[in-house]
Protein backbone atom coordinates (compact mmCIF):
# COMPACT_ATOMS: atom_id res chain seq x y z
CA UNK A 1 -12.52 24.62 -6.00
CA UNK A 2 -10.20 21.55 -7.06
CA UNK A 3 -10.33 18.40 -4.96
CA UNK A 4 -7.82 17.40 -3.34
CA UNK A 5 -5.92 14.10 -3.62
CA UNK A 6 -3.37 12.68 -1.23
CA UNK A 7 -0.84 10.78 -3.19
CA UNK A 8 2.12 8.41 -1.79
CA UNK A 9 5.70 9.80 -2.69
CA UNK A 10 7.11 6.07 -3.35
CA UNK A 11 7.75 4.54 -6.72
CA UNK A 12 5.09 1.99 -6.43
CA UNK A 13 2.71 4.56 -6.43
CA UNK A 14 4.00 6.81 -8.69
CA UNK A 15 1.83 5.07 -12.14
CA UNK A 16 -0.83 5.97 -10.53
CA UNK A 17 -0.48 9.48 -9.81
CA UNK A 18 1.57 10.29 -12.46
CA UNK A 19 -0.46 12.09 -14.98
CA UNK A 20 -1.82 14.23 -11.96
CA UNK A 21 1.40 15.57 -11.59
CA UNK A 22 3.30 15.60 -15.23
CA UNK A 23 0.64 14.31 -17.63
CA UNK A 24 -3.07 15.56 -19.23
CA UNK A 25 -5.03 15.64 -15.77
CA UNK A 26 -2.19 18.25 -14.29
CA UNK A 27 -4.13 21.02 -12.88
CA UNK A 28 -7.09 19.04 -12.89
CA UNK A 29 -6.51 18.55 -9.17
CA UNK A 30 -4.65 19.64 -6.20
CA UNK A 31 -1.79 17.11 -5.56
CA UNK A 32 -0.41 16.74 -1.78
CA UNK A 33 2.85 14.37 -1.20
CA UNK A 34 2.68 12.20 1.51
CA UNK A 35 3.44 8.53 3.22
CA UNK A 36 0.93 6.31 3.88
CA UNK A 37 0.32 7.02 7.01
CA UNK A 38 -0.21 10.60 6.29
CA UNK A 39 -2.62 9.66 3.45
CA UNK A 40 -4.99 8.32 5.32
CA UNK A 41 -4.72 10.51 8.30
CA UNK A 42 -5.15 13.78 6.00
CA UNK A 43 -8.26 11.52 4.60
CA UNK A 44 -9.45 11.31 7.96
CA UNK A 45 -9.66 14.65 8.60
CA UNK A 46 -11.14 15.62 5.81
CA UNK A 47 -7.97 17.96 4.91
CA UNK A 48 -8.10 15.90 1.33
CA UNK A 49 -10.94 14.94 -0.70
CA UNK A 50 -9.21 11.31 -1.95
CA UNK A 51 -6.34 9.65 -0.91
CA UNK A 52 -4.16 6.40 -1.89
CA UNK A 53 -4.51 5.17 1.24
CA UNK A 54 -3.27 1.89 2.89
CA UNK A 55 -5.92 -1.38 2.29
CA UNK A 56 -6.58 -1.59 6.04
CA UNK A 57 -7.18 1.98 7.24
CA UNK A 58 -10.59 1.66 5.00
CA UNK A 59 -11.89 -0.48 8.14
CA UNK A 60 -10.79 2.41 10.62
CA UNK A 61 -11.77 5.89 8.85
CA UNK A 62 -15.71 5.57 8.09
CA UNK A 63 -17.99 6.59 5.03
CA UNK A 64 -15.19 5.96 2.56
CA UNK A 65 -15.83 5.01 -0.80
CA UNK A 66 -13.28 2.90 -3.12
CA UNK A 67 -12.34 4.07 -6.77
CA UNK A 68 -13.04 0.22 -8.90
CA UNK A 69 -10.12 -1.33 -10.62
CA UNK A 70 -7.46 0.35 -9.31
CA UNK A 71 -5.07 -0.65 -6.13
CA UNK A 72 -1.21 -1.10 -4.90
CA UNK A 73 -0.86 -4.70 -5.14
CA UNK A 74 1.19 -7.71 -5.70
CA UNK A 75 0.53 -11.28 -6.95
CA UNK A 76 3.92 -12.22 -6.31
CA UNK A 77 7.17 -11.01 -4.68
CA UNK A 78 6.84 -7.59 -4.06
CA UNK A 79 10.09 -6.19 -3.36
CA UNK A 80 9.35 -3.53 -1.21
CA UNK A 81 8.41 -4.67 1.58
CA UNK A 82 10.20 -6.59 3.83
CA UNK A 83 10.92 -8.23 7.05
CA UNK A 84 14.72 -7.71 7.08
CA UNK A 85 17.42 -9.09 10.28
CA UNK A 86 20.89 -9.40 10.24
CA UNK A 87 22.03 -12.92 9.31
CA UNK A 88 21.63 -15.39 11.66
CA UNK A 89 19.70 -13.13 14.52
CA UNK A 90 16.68 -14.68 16.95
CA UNK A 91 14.25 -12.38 16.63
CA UNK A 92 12.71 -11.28 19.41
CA UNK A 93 11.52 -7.99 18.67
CA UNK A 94 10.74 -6.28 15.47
CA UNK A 95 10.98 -2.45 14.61
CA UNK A 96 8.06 -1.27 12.17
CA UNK A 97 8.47 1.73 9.92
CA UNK A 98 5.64 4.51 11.35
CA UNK A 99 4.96 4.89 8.07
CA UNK A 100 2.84 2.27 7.34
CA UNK A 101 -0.21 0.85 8.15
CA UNK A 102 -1.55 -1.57 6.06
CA UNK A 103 1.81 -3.41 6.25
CA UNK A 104 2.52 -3.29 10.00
CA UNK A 105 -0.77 -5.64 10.52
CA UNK A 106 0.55 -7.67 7.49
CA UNK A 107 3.80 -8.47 9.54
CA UNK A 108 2.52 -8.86 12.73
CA UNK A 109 -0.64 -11.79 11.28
CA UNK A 110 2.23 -13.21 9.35
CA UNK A 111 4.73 -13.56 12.53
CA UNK A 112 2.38 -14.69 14.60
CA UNK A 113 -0.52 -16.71 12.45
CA UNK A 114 2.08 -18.00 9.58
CA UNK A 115 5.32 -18.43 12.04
CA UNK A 116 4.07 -19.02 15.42
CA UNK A 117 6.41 -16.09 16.58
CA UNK A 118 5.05 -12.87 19.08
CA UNK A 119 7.98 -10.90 19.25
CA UNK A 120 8.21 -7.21 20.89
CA UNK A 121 6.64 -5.14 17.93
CA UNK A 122 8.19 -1.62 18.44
CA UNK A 123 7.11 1.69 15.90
CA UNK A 124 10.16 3.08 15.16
CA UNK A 125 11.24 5.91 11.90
CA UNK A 126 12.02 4.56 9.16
CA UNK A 127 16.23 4.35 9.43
CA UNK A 128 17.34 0.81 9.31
CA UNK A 129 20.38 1.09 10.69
CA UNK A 130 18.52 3.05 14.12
CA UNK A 131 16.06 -0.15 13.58
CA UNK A 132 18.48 -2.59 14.05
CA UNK A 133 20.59 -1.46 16.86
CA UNK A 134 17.00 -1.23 18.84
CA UNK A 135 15.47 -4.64 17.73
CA UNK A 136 16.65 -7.75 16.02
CA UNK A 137 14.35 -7.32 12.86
CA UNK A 138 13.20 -4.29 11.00
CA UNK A 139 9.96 -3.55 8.69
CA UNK A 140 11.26 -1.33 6.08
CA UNK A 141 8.94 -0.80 2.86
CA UNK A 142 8.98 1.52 0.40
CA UNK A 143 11.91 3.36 -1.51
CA UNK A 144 13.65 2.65 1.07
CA UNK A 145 13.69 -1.03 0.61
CA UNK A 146 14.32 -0.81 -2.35
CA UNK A 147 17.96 0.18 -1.61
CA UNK A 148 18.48 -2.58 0.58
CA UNK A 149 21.51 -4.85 -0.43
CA UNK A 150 20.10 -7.94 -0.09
CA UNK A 151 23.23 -9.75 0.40
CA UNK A 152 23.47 -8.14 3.94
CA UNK A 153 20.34 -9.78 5.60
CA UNK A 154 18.28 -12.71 5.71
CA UNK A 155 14.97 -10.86 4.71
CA UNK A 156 11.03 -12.31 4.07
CA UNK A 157 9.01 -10.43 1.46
CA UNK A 158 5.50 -10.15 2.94
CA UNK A 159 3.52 -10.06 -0.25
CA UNK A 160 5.51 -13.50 -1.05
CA UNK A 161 4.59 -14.47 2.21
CA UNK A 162 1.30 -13.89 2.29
CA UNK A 163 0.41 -15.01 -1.47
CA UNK A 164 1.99 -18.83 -0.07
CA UNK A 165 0.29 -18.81 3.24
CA UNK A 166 -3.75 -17.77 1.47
CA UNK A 167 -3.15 -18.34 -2.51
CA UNK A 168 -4.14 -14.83 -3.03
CA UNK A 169 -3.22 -11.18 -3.93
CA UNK A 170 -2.29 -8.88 -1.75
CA UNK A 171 -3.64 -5.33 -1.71
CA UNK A 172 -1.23 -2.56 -0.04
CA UNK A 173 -3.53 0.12 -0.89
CA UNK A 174 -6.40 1.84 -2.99
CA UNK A 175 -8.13 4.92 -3.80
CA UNK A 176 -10.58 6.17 -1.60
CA UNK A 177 -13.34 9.01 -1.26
CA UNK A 178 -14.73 10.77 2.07
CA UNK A 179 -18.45 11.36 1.22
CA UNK A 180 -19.97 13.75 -0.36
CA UNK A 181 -17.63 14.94 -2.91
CA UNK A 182 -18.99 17.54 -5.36
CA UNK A 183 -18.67 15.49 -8.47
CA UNK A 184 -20.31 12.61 -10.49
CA UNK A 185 -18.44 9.50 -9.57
CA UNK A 186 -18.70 8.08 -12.65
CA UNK A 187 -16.48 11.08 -13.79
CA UNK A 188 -14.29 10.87 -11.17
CA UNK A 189 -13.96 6.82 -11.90
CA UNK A 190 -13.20 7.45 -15.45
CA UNK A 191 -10.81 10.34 -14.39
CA UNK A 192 -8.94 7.96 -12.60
CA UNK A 193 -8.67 5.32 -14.58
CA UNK A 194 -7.28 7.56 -17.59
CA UNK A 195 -4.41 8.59 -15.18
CA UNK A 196 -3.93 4.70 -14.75
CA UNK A 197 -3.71 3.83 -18.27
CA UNK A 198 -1.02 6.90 -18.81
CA UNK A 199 0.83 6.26 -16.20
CA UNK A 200 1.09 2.54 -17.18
CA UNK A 201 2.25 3.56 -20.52
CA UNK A 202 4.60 5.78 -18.87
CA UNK A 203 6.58 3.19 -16.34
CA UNK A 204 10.10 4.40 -18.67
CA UNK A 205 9.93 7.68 -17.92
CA UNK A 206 9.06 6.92 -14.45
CA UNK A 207 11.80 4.56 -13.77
CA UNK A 208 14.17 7.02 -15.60
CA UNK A 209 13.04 9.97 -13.12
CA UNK A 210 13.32 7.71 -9.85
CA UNK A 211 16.83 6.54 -11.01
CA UNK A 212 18.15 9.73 -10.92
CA UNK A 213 16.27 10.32 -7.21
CA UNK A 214 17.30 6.64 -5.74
CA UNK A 215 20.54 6.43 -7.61
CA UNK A 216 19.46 2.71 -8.35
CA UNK A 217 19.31 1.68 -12.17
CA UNK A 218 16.79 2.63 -14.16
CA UNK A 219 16.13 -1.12 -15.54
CA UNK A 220 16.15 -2.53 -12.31
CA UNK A 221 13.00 0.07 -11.37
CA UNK A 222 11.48 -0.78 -14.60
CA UNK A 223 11.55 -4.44 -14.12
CA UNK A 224 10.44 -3.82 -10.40
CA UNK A 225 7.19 -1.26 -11.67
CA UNK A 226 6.29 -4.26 -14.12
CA UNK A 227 6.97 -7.60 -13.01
CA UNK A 228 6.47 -6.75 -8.44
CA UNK A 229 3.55 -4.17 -9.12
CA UNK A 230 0.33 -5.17 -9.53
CA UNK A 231 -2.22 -2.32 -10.32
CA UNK A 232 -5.21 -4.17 -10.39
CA UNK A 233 -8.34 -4.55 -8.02
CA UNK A 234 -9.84 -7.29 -9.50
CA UNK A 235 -12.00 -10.49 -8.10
CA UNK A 236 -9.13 -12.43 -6.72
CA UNK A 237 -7.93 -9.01 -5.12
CA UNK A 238 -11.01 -8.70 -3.21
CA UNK A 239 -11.15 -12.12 -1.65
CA UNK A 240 -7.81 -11.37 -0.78
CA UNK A 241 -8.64 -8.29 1.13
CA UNK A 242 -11.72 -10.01 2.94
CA UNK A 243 -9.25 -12.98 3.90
CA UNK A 244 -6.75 -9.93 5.24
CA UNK A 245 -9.48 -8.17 7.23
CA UNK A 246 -11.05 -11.24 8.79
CA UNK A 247 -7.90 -12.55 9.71
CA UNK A 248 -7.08 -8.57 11.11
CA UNK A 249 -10.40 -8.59 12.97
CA UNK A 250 -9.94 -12.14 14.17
CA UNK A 251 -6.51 -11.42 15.76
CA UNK A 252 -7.88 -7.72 17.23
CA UNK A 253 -6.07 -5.08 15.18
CA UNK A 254 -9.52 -3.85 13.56
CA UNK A 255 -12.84 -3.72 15.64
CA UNK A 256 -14.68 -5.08 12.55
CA UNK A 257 -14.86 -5.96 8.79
CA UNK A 258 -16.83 -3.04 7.35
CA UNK A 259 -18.28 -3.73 3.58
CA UNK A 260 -16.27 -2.48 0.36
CA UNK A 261 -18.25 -0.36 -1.13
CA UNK A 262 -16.82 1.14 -4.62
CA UNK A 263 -17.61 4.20 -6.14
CA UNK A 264 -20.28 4.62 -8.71
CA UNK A 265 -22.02 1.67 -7.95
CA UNK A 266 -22.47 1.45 -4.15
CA UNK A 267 -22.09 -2.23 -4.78
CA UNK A 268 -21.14 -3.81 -1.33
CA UNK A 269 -18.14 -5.80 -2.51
CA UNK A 270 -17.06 -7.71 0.77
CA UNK A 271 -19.65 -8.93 3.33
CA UNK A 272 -18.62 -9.25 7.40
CA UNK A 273 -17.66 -12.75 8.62
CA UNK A 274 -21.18 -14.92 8.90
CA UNK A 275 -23.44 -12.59 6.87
C-alpha cells in the first residue's frame, strides 16, 4: 500500500511537492490536496501517513517525526502572509483566515508581544472583503495574498516582522511523520529530498502553471518562489522555531515545547525552556 502524503495546494508549497505530482516520484505515493489546517488535522488522525504541516501544530499532534532539511520558510519578507487593514483604520479586532495555524499564533505574539496591541481575534473564511466588513484587520496568507493590491491597504508582512523583532528565520511549516511508518527513514529522507532538488530546478514551470491558475504574472511568481521562499531547515531555522514555541508556550497558545526530533536520526533538535 502507498503512503499517503498531505500536501498544501498554495504556491509556496508547490517545490516541494511537485515531483510527487508531475515529476519522477509520481505514483510513488498517494497525493491528497489540502490547506494547512487540513494537513495537519488529516495527520492527526492518522487518515495520512506525512503531511506539510504548519511549524506549530508539531507541539499539538504527538509522536511526530520531522523530515531534515526541508521546511516553508522565510529569511526575509515573505509575501504571503500578511496583516492587511484598510488605510488609516484603529484596529481593534482582527479576522484570521481558518486556514492557518502556524500563522494565526504568529499574528497574535506579534500584536501583542511586538506592538503592545490585544485586539478581538475573530476566525473567520478566508474572503477579505467578508473579513473586513466584520473586523478592522484581516490575516490573509496564502494564494490569496498574493493577489492583494497592495496599494489598497496599509499591510505588515509577518515573516518581516518577526525576522526584525528575533534576528531569525521563520518556519511556516515542515514535513512530518506519524509513527510507525512501514519504511526505512533514511529512504524516505532521501525520497524527499530528491523531490526538493526537482522541484527547485523546476520553480519556471511552476510559476508558469500558477500564472495561468492566479492570473498573476508568471515573473512576478518566479521572483516570489526565489527571492520570499526559503526551503531550508537549517541551524538558524531551528533556533528560530525554539524562540517561536517558547514565546507560544510563554503567552499560552501551546501547553508545552515538545523536542524536534527529525527523522532518521532521532536526534532531539530543540530542548524545553530550562533543560
Amino acid at each position: 500500500m502507498k503512503l499517503r502524503i498531505s500536501l498544501v495546494d498554495y504556491l509556496n508549497s508547490a517545490p516541494l511537492g511537485w515531483s510527487f505530482l508531475h515529476g519522477p516520484l509520481r505514483g510513488r505515493f498517494e497525493v491528497v490536496p489540502s490547506s494547512p489546517a487540513s494537513c495537519a488535522d488529516q495527520l492527526a488522525r492518522a487518515e495520512v501517513d506525512i503531511g506539510l504541516i504548519p511549524s506549530i501544530e508539531y507541539q499539538r499532534i504527538p509522536d511526530l517525526e520531522v523530515v531534515p532539511g526541508i521546511a516553508v520558510a522565510a529569511t526575509s519578507a515573505v509575501r504571503s502572509v500578511l496583516v492587511v487593514r484598510p488605510k488609516g483604520r484603529t484596529i481593534r479586532s482582527v479576522a484570521l483566515d481558518t486556514s492557518s495555524r502556524t500563522s494565526v499564533v504568529l499574528v497574535e505574539l506579534l500584536l501583542r508581544e511586538r506592538f503592545g496591541l490585544e485586539p478581538e481575534l475573530v476566525p473567520h473564511a478566508p474572503d477579505l472583503d467578508a473579513m473586513l466588513r466584520r473586523c478592522d484587520a484581516a490575516l490573509l496568507i496564502g494564494d490569496a495574498a498574493l493577489r492583494l493590491s497592495p496599494d489598497e491597504f496599509e499591510i505588515v508582512d509577518l515573516a518581516e516582522a518577526w525576522i526584525a523583532w528575533q534576528q531569525r528565520p521563520f518556519v511556516f511549516a515542515f514535513w512530518a511523520c506519524r509513527p510507525g511508518l512501514d519504511v526505512q527513514p533514511e529512504e524516505l529522507v532521501r525520497a524527499f529530498h530528491e523531490a526538493k532538488a526537482w522541484g527547485l530546478a523546476a520553480r519556471d514551470e511552476i510559476a508558469a502553471a500558477y500564472s495561468r491558475r492566479l492570473g498573476l504574472a508568471a515573473g512576478f511568481l518566479r521572483a516570489y518562489l526565489e527571492r520570499n521562499i526559503d526551503y531550508e531547515l537549517g541551524a538558524r531555522h531551528l533556533e528560530g522555531l525554539e524562540r517561536f514555541y517558547t514565546l507560544a508556550a510563554g503567552a499560552g497558545l501551546i501547553p508545552e515545547v515538545r523536542r524536534l526530533r527529525l527523522l532518521g536520526s532521532r536526534v532531539e533538535a530543540l530542548a524545553p525552556p530550562g533543560a
